[in-house]
PDB file of N, CA and C in Angstrom:
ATOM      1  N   UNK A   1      63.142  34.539 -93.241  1.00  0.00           N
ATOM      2  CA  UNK A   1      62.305  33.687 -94.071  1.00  0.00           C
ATOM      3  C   UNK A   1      63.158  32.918 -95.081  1.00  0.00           C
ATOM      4  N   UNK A   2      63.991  33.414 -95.849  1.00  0.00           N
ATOM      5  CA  UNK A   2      64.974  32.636 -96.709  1.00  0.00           C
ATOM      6  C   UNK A   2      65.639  31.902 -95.706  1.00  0.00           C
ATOM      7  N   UNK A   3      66.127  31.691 -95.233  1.00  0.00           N
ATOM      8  CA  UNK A   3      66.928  30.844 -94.193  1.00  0.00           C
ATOM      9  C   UNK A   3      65.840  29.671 -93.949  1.00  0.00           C
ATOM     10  N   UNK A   4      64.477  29.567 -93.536  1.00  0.00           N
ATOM     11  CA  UNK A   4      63.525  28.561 -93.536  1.00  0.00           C
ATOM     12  C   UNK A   4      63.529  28.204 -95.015  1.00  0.00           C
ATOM     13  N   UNK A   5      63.312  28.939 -95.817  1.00  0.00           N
ATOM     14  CA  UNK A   5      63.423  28.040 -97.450  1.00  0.00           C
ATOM     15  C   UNK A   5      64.847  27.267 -97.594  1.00  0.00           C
ATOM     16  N   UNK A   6      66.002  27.741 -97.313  1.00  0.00           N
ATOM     17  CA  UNK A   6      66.983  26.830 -97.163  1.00  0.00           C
ATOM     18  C   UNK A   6      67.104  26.007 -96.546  1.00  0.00           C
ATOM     19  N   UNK A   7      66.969  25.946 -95.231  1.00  0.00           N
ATOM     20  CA  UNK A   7      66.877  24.837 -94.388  1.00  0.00           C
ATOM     21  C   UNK A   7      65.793  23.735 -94.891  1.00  0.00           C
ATOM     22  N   UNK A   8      64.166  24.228 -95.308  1.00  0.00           N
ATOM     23  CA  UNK A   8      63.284  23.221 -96.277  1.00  0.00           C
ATOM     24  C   UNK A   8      64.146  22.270 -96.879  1.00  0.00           C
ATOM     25  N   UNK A   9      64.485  23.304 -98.350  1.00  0.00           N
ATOM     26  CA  UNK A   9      65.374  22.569 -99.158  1.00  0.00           C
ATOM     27  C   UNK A   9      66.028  21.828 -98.311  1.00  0.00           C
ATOM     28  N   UNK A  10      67.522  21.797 -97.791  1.00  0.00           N
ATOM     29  CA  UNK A  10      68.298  21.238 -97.521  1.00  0.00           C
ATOM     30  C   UNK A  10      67.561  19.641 -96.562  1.00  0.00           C
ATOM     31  N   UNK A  11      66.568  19.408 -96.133  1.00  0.00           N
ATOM     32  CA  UNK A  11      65.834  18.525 -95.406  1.00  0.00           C
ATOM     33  C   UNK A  11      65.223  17.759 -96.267  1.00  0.00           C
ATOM     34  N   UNK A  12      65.025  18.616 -97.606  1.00  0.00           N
ATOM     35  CA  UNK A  12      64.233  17.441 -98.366  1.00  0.00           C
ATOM     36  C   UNK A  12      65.114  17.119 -99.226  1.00  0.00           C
ATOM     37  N   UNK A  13      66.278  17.577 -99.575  1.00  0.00           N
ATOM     38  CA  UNK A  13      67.428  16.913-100.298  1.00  0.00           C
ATOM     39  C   UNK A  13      67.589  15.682 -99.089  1.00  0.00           C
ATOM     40  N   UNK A  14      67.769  16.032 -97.743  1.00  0.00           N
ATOM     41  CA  UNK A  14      68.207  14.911 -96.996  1.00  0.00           C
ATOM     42  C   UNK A  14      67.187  13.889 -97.356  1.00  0.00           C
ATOM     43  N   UNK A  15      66.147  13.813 -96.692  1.00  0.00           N
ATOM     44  CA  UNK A  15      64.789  13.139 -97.129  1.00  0.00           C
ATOM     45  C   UNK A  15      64.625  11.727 -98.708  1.00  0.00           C
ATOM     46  N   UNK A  16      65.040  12.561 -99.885  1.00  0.00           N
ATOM     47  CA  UNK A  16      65.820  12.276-100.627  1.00  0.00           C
ATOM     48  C   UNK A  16      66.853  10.802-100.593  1.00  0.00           C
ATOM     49  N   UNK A  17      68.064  11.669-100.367  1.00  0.00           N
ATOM     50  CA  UNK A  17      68.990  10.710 -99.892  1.00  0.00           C
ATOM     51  C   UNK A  17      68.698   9.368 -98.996  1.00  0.00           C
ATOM     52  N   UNK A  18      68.337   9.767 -97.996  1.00  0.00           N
ATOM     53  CA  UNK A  18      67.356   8.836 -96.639  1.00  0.00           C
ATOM     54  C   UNK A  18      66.978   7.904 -97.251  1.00  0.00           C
ATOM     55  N   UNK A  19      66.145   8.229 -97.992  1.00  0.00           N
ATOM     56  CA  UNK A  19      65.310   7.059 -99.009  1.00  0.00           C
ATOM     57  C   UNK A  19      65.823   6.496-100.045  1.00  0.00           C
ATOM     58  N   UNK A  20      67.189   6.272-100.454  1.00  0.00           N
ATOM     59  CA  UNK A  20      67.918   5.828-101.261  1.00  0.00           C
ATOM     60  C   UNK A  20      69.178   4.843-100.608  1.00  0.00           C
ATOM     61  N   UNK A  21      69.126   5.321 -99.391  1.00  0.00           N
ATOM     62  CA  UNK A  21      70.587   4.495 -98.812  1.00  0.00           C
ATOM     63  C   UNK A  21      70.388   3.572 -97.706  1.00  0.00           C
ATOM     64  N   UNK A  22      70.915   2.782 -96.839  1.00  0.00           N
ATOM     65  CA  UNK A  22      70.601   2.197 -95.256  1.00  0.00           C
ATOM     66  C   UNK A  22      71.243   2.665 -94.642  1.00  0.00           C
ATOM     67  N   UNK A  23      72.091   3.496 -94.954  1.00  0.00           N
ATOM     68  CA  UNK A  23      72.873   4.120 -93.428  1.00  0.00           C
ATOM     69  C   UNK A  23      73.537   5.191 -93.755  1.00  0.00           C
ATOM     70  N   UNK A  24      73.475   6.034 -93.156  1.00  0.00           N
ATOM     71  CA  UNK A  24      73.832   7.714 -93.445  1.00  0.00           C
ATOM     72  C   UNK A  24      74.478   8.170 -92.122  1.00  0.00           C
ATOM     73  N   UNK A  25      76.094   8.345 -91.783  1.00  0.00           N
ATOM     74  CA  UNK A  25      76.399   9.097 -91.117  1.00  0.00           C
ATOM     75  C   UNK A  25      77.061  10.670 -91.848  1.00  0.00           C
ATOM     76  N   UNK A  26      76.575  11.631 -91.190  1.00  0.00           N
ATOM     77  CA  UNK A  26      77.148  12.687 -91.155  1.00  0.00           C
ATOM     78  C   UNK A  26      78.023  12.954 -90.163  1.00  0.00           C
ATOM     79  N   UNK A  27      79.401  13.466 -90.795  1.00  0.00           N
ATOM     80  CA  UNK A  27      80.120  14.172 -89.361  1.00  0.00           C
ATOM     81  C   UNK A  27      80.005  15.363 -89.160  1.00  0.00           C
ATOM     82  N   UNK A  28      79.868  16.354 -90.362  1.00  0.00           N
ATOM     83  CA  UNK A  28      80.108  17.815 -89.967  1.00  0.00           C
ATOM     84  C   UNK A  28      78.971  18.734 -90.995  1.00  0.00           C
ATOM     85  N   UNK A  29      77.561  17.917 -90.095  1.00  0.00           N
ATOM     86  CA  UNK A  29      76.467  18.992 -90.585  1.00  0.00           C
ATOM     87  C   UNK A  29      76.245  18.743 -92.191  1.00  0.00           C
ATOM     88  N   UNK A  30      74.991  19.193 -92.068  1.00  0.00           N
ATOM     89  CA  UNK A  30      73.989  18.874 -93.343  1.00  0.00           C
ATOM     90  C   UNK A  30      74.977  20.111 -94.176  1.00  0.00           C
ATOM     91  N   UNK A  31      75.239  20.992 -94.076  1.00  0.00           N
ATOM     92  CA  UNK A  31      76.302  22.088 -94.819  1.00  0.00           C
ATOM     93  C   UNK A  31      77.046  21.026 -95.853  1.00  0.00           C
ATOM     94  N   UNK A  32      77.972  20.418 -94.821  1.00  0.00           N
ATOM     95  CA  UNK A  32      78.973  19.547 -95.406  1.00  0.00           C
ATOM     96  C   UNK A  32      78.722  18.560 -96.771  1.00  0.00           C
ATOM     97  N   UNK A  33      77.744  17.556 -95.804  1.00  0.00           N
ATOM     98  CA  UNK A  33      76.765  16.667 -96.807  1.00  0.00           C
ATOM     99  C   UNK A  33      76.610  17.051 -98.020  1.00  0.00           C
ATOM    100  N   UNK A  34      75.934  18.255 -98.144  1.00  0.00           N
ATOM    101  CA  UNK A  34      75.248  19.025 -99.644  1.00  0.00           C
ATOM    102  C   UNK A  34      76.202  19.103 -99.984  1.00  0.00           C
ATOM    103  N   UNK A  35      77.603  19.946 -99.744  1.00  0.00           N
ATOM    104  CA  UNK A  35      78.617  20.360-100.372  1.00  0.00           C
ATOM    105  C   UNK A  35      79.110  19.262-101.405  1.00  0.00           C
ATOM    106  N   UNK A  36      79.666  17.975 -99.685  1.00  0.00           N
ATOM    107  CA  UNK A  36      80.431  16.854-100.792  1.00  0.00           C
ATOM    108  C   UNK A  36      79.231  16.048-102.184  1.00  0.00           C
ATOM    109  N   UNK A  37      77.962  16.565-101.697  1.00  0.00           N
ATOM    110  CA  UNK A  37      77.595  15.732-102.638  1.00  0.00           C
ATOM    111  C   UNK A  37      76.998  16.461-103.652  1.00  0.00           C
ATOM    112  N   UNK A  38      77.539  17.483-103.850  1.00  0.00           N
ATOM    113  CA  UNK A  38      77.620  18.482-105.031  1.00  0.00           C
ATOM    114  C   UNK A  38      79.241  18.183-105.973  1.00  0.00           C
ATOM    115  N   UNK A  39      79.908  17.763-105.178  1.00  0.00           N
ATOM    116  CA  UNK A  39      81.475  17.425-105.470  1.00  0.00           C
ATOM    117  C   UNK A  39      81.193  16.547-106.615  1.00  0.00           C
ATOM    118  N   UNK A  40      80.308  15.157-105.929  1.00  0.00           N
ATOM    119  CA  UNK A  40      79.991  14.156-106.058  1.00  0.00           C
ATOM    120  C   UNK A  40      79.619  14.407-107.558  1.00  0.00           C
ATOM    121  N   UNK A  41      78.274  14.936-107.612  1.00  0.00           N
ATOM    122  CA  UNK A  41      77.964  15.422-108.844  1.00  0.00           C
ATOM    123  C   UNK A  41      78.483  15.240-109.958  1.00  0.00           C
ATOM    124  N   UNK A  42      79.557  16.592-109.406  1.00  0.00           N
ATOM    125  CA  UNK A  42      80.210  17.407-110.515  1.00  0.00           C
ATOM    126  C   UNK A  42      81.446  16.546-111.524  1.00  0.00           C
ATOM    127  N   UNK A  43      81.509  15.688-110.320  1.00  0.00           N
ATOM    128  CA  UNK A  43      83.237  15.106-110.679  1.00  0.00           C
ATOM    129  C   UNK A  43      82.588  13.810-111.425  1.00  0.00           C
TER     130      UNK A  43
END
């Protein structure tokens, strides 16, 4: 069940994003994505 609440989350962070940009490639998984754009954030 936590694993479906994460995955939620992580879809509606995408969702999110989606709706802010025109073009979104990922290379290495929604994992990645969140990560760098926690980087993003921070820095």
């Amino acid at each position: 069940m936590r694993q479906r609440k994460g995955r939620l989350k992580e879809l509606e962070a995408l969702e999110t994003i989606a709706g802010k940009v025109e073009r979104l490639t990922v290379h290495n998984g929604t994992g990645g994505l969140l990560n760098d754009l926690v980087k993003l954030r921070d820095g």
